[in-house]
C-alpha atoms as a PDB file:
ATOM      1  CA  UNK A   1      -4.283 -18.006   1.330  1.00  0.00           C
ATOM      2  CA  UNK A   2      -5.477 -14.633   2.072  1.00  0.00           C
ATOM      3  CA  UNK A   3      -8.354 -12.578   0.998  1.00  0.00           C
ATOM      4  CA  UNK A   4      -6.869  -9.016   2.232  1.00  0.00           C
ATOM      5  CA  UNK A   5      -6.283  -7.382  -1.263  1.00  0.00           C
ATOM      6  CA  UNK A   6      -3.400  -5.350  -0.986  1.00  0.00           C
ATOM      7  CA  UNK A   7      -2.651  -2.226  -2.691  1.00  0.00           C
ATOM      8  CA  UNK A   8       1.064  -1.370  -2.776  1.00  0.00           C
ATOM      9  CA  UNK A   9       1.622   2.426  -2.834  1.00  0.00           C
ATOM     10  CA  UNK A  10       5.052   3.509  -4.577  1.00  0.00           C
ATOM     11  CA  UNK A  11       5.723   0.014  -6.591  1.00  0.00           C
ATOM     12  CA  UNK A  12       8.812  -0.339  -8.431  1.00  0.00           C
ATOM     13  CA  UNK A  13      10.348  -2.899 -10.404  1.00  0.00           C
ATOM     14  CA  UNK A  14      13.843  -1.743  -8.045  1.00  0.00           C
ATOM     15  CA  UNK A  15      14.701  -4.724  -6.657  1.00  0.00           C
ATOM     16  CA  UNK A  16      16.402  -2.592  -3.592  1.00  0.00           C
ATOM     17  CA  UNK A  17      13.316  -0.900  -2.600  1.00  0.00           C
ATOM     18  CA  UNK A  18      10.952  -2.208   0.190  1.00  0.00           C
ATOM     19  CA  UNK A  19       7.598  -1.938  -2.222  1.00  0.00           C
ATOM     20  CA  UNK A  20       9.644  -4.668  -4.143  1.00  0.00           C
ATOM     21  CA  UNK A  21      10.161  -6.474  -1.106  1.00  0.00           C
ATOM     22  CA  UNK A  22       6.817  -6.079   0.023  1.00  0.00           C
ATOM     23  CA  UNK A  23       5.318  -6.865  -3.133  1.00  0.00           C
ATOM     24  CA  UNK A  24       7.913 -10.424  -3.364  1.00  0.00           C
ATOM     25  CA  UNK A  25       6.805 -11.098   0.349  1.00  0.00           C
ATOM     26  CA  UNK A  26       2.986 -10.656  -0.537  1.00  0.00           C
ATOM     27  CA  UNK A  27       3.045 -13.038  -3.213  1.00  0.00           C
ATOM     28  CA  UNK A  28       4.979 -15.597  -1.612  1.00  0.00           C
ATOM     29  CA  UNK A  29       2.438 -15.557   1.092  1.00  0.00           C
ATOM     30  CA  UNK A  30      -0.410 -15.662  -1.337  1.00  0.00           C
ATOM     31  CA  UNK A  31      -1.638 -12.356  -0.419  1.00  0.00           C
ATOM     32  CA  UNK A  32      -3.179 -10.863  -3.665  1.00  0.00           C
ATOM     33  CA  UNK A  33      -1.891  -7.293  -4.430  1.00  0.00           C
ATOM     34  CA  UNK A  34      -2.310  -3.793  -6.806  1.00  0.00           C
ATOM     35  CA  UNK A  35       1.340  -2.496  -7.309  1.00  0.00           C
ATOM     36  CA  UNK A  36       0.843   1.390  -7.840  1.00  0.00           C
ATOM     37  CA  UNK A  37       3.174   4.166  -8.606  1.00  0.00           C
ATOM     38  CA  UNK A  38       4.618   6.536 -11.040  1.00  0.00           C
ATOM     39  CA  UNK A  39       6.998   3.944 -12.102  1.00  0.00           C
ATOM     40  CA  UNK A  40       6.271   1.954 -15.265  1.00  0.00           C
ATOM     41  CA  UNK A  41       6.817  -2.418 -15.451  1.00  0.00           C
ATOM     42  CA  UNK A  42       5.841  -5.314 -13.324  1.00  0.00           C
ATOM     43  CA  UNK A  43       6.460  -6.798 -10.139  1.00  0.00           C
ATOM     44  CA  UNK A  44       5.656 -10.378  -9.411  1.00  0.00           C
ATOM     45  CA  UNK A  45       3.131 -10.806 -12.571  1.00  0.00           C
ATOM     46  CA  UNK A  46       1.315  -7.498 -11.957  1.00  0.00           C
ATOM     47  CA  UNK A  47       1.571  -4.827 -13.826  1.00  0.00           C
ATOM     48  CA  UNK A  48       2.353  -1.268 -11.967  1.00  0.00           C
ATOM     49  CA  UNK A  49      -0.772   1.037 -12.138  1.00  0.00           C
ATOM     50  CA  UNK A  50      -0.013   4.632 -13.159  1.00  0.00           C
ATOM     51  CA  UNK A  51      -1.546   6.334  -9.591  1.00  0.00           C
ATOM     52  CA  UNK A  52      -1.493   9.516 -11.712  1.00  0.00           C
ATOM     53  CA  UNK A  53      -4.536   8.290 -12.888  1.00  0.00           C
ATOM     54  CA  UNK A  54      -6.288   7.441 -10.112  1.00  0.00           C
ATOM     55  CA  UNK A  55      -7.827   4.320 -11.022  1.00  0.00           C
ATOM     56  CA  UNK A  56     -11.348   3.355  -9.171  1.00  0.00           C
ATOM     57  CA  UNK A  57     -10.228   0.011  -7.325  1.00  0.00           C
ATOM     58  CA  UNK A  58     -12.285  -2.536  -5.500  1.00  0.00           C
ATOM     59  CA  UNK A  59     -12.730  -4.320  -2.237  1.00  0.00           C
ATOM     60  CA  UNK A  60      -9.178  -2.727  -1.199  1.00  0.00           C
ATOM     61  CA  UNK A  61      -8.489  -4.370   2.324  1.00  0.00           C
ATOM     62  CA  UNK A  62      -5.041  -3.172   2.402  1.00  0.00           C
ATOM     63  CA  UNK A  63      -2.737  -0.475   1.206  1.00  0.00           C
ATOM     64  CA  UNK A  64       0.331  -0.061   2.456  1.00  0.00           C
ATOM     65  CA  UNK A  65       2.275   2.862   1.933  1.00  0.00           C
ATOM     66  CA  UNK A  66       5.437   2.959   0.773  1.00  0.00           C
ATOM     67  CA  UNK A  67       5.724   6.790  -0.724  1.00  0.00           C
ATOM     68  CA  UNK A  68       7.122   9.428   1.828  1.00  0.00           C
ATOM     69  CA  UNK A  69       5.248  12.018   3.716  1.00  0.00           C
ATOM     70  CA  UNK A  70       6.145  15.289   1.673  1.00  0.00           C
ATOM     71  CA  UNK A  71       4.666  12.938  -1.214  1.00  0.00           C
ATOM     72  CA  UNK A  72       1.557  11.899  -0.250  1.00  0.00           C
ATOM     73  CA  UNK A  73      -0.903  15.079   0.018  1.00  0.00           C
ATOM     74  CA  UNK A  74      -2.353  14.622  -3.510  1.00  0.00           C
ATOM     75  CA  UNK A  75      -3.339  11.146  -3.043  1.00  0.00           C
ATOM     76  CA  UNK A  76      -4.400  11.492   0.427  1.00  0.00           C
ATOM     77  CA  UNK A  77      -8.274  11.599  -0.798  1.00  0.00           C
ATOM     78  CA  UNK A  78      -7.770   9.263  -3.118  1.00  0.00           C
ATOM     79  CA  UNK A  79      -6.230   6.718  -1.235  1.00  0.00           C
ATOM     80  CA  UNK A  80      -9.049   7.303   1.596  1.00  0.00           C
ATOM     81  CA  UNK A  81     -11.897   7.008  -1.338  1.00  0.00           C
ATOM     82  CA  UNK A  82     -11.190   3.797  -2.062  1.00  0.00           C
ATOM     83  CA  UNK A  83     -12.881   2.693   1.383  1.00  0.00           C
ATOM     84  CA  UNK A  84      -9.777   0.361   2.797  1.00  0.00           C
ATOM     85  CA  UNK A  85      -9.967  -1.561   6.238  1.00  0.00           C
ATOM     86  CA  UNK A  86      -6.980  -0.728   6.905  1.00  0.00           C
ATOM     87  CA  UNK A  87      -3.408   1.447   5.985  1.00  0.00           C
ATOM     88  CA  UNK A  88      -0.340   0.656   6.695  1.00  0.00           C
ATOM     89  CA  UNK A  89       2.223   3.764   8.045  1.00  0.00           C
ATOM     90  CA  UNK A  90       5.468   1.661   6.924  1.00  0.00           C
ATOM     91  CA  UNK A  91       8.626   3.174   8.533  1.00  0.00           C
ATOM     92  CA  UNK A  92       9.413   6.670   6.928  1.00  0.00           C
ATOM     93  CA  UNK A  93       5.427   7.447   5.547  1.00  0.00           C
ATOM     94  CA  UNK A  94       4.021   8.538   8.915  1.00  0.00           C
ATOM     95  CA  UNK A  95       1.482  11.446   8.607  1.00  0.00           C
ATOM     96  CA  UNK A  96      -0.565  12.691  11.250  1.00  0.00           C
ATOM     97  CA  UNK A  97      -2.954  14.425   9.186  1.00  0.00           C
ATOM     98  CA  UNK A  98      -3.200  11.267   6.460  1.00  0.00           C
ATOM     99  CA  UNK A  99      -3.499   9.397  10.107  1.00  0.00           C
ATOM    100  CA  UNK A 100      -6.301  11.772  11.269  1.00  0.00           C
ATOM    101  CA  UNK A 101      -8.456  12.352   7.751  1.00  0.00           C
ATOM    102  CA  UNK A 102      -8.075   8.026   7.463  1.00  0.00           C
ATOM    103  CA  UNK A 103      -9.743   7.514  11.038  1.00  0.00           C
ATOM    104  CA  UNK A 104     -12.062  10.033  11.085  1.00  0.00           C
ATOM    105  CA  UNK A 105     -13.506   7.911   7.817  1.00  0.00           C
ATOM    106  CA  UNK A 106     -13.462   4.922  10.324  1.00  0.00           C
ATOM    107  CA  UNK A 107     -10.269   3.368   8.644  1.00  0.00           C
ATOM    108  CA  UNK A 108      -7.839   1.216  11.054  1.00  0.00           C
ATOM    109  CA  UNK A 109      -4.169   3.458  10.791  1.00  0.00           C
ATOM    110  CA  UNK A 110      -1.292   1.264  11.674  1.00  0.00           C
ATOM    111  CA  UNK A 111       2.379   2.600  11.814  1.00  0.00           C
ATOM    112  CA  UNK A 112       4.196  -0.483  11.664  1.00  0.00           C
ATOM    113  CA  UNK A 113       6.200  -2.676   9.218  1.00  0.00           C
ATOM    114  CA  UNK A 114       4.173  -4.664   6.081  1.00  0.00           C
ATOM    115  CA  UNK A 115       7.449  -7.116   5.920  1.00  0.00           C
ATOM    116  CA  UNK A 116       7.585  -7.650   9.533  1.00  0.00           C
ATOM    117  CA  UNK A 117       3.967  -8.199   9.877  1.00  0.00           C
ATOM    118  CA  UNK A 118       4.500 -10.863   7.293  1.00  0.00           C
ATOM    119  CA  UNK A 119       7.320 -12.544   9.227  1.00  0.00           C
ATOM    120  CA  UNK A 120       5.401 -12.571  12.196  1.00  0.00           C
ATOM    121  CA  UNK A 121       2.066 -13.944  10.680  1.00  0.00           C
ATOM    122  CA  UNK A 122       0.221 -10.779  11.719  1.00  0.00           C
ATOM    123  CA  UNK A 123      -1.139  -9.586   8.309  1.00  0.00           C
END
């Protein structure tokens, strides 16, 4: 349905956690996705990437972040490395200074809400 490759920052196989959500809601919607995190298993037939290891990723439309601000400054260059269209500030990962590093590399920064873009049909 969609040709916006996703990469979901902070996957888990927790079934209470939004990545999980997100991840569920992606794949219903036929949005292909990358879960990454430090957690170990597999969400909706794909396997969690370690992030430690900072894998080199293609054509990365998306990533939506789902790991909290005091959590994010190692992977900030990373993240922005991998050339994304866009990333996705969901509620509780806001970061001026991610904001402000992605944009000045010509990134679209959007503090909103992966699962209620999805509901809305504004992914």
């Amino acid at each position: 349905m969609s040709d916006k490759l996703t990469l979901i920052v902070g996957a888990t196989i927790n079934t209470s956690r939004y990545a999980y959500f997100a991840a569920s809601r992606l794949a219903r919607a036929g949005v292909p996705f990358i879960p990454i995190g430090i957690k170990t298993g597999e969400v909706f037939g794909e396997k969690i990437i370690d992030l430690r290891s900072k894998p080199q990723l293609e054509n990365i439309h998306t990533i939506t972040l789902y790991i909290g601000t005091a959590n994010q400054e190692e992977w900030i260059d990373y993240l922005i490395g991998l050339s994304p269209k866009r990333i996705i500030f969901n509620p509780g990962t806001e970061n001026p200074i991610f904001f402000q590093k992605a944009n000045a590399k010509g990134i679209e920064v959007l503090e909103a809400c992966t699962l209620v873009m999805l509901s809305a049909n504004q992914y």
